[in-house]
Protein backbone atom coordinates (compact mmCIF):
# COMPACT_ATOMS: atom_id res chain seq x y z
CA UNK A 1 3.81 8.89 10.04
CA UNK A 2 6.06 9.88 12.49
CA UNK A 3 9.27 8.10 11.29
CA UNK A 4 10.96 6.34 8.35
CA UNK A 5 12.52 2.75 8.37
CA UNK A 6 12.63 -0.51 6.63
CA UNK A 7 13.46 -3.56 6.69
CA UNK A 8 15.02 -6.34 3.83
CA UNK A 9 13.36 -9.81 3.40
CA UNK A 10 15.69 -12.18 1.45
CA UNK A 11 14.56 -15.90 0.94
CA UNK A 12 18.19 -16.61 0.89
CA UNK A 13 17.64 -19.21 -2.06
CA UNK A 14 18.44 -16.96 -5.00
CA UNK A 15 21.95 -17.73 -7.03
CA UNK A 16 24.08 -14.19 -6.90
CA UNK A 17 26.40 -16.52 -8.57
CA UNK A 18 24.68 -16.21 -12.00
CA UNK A 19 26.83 -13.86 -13.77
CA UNK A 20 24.06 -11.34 -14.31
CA UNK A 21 24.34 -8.86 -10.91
CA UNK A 22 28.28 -6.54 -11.42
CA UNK A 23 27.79 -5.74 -7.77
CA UNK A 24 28.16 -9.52 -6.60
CA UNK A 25 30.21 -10.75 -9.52
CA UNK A 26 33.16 -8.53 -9.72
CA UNK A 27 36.01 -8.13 -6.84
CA UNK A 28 34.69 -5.42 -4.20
CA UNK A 29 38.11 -3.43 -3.52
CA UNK A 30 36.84 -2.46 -0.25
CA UNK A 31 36.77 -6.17 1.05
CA UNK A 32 40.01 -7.57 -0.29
CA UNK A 33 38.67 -8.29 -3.96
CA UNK A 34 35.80 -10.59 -2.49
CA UNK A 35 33.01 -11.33 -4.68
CA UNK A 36 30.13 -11.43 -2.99
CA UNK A 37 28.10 -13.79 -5.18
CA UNK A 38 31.18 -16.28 -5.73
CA UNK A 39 33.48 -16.31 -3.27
CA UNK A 40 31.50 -16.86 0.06
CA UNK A 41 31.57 -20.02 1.85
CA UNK A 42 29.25 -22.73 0.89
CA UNK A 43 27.18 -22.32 3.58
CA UNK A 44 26.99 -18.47 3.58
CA UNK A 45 26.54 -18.33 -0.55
CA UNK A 46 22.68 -17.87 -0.50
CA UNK A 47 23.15 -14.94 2.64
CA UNK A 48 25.35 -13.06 -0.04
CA UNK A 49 22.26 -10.12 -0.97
CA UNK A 50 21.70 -9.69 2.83
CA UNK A 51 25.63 -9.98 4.03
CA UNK A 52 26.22 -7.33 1.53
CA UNK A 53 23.72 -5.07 2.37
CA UNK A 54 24.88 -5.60 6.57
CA UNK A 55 28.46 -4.30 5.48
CA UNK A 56 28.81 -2.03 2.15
CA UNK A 57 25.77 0.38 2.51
CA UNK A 58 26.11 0.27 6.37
CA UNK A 59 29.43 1.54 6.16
CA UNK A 60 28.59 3.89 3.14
CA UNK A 61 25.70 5.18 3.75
CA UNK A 62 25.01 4.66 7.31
CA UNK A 63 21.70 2.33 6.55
CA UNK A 64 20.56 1.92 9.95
CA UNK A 65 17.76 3.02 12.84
CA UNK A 66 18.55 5.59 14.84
CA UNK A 67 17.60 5.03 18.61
CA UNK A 68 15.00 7.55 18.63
CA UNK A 69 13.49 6.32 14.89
CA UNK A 70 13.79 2.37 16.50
CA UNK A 71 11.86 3.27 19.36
CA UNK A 72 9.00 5.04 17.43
CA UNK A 73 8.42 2.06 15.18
CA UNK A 74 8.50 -0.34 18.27
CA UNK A 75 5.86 1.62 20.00
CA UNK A 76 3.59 1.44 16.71
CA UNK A 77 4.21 -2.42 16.98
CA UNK A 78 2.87 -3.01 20.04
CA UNK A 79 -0.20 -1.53 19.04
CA UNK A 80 -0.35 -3.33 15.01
CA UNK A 81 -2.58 -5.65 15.75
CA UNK A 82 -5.38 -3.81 17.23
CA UNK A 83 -5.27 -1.16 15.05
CA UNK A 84 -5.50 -3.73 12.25
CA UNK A 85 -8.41 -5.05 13.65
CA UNK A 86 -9.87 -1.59 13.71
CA UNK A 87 -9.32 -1.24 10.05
CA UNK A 88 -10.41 -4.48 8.92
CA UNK A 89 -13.97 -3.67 10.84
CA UNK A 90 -14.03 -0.30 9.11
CA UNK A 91 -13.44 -1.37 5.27
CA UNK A 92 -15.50 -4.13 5.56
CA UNK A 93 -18.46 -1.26 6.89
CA UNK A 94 -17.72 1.17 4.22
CA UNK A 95 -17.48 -1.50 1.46
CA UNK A 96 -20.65 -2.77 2.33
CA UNK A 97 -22.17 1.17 3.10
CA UNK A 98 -20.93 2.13 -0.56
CA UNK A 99 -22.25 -1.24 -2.77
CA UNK A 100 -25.70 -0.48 -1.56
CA UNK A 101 -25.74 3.61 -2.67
CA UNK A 102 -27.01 4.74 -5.42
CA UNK A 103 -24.11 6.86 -6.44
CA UNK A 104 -21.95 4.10 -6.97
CA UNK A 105 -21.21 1.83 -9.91
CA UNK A 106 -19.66 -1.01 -8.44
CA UNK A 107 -17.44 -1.91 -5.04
CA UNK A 108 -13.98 -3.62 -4.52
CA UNK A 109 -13.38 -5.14 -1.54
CA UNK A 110 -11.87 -8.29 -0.87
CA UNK A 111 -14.26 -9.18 2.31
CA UNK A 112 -16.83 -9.32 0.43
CA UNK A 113 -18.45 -12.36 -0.47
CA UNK A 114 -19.43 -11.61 -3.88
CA UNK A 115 -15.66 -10.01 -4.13
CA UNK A 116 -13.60 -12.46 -6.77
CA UNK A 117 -10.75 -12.45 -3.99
CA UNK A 118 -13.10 -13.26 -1.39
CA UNK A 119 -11.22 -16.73 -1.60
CA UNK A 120 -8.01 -15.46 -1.84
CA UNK A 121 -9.00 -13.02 1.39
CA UNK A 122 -9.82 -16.01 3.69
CA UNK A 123 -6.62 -17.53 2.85
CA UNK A 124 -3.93 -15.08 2.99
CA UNK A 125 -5.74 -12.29 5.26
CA UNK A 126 -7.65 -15.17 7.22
CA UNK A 127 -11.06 -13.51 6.00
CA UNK A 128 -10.20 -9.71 7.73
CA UNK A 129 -10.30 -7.95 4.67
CA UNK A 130 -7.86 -5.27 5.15
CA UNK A 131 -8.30 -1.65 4.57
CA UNK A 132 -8.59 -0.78 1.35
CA UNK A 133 -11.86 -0.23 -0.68
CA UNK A 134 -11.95 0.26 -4.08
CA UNK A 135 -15.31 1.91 -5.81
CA UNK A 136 -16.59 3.26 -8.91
CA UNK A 137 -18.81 6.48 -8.79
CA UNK A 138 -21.98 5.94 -11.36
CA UNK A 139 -21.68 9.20 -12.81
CA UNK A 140 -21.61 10.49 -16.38
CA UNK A 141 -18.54 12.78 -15.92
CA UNK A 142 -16.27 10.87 -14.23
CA UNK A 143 -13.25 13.28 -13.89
CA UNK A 144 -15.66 16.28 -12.76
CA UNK A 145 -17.53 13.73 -10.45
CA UNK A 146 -14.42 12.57 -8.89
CA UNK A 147 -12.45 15.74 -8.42
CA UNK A 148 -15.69 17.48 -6.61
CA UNK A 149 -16.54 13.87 -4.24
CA UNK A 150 -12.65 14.36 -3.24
CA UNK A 151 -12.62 18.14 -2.65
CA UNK A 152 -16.02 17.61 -0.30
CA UNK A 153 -14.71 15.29 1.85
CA UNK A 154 -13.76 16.50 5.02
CA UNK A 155 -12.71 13.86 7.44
CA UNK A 156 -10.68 12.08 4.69
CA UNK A 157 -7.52 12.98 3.88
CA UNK A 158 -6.46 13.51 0.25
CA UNK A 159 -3.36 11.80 -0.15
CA UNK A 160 -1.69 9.54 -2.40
CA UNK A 161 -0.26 7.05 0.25
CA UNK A 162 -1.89 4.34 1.97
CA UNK A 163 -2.19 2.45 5.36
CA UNK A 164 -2.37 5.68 7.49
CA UNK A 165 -4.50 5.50 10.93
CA UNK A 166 -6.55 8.18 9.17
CA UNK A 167 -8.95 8.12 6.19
CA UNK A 168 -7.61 8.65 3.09
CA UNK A 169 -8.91 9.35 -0.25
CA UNK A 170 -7.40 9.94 -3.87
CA UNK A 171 -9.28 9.92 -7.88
CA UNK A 172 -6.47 8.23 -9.60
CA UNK A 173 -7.59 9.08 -13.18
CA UNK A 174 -7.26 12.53 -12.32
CA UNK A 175 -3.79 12.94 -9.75
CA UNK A 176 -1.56 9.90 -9.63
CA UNK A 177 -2.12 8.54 -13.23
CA UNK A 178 -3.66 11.64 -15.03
CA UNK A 179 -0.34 12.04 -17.23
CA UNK A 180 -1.33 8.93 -19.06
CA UNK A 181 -3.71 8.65 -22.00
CA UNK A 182 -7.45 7.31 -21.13
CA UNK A 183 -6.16 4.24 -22.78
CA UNK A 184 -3.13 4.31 -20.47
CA UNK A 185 -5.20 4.31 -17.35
CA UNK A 186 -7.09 1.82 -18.73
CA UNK A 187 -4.40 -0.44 -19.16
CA UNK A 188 -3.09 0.21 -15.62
CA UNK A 189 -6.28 -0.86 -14.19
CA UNK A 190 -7.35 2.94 -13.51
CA UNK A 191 -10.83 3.15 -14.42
CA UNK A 192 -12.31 6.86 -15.20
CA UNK A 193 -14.79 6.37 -12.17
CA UNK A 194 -12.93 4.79 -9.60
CA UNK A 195 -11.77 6.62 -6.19
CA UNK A 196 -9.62 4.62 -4.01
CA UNK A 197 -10.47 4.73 -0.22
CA UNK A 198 -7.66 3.69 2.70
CA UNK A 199 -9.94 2.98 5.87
CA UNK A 200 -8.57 4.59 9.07
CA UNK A 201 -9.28 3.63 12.31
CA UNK A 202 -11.85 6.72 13.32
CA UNK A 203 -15.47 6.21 14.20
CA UNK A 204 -17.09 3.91 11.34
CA UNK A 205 -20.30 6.38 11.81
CA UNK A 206 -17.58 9.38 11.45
CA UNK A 207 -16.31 8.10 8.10
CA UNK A 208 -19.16 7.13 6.43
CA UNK A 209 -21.06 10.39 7.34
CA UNK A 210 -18.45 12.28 5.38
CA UNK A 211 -18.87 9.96 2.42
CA UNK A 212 -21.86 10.82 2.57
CA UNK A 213 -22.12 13.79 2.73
CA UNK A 214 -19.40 14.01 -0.17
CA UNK A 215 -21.60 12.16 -2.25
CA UNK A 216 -24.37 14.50 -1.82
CA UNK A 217 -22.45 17.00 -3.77
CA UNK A 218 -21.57 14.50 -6.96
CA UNK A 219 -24.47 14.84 -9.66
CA UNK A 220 -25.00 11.38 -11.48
């Protein structure tokens, strides 16, 4: 990434008024004893989350782009949609590259057909898929199998974050969720076996020739 922003999505249809948020029930001194959740008008009562955030933590903290950070992230809009496309092409490649090898136990992928969101997919990501692949390796170690396919891969980055323009690769049971219990994991969906891919937009030949070649190095 080259940048940090955000943005705040409010529905506007949530009641502030309910007595159970201090910050929009009691009087803010800094605006004349207004209460945000009760004192609006009528009409701008269900703006009171996103009002409030506009004037306390703008003022306080300073919450908002700089120029140079604002023109970064507009640049990287302009090219969203192909890039998406890009990744979309590539998971759905890898996903279907990895449930046909023999190292693996079992694929998660939403674009495919067999996928149990595969209806879910076609409605909400109009059948692209996305970027994110989910597998299993078929292994009888899993931590030892998992640690070596991640430390073999070359093109991949290993990361814990997601949605980057390059590959990246993480073993959750044994970085991001290896202070729980096996039972823990469990519980939080982590299986023992599962590595969690985030398909970047290189060469589809470039990524899966450094699974492969990671995979090469995993005993079953």
């Amino acid at each position: 990434g080259t940048c940090i922003g955000g943005m705040i999505v409010d529905k506007g249809g949530f009641n502030w008024a309910g007595g159970n948020h201090p910050l929009y029930d009691k009087p803010d001194g800094s605006y004349g004893g207004l209460r945000w959740g009760h004192d609006l008008p009528e009409e701008l009562a269900p703006l009171a989350f996103k009002l409030r955030a506009l004037t306390v933590p703008l003022r306080n903290l300073g919450a908002c782009l700089s120029p140079d950070n604002a023109w970064t992230i507009l640049q990287g809009i302009e090219t969203l949609s192909l890039r998406m496309e890009r990744h979309c092409e590539n998971g759905l490649a890898v996903a279907k590259y990895l449930k046909d090898h023999d190292k693996v136990a079992w694929v998660r992928y939403p674009g495919l057909e067999d996928d149990q969101q595969y209806e879910k997919n076609k409605k909400y990501l109009k059948g692209k898929g996305g970027g994110m692949v989910v597998f299993g390796l078929k292994t009888g170690d899993a931590a030892a199998a998992g640690r070596t396919f991640i430390e073999h891969l070359e093109l991949f980055s290993h990361v814990a974050n997601v949605g980057d323009a390059k590959s990246l690769a993480i073993h959750p049971a044994t970085t991001t969720h290896s202070q729980l219990s096996e039972e823990g994991q469990l519980a939080a969906g982590i299986a023992p076996e599962m590595v969690r891919l985030s398909i970047g937009i290189e060469n589809v030949d470039d990524i899966i020739a450094d699974l492969e070649q990671a995979f090469a190095n995993v005993k079953a």
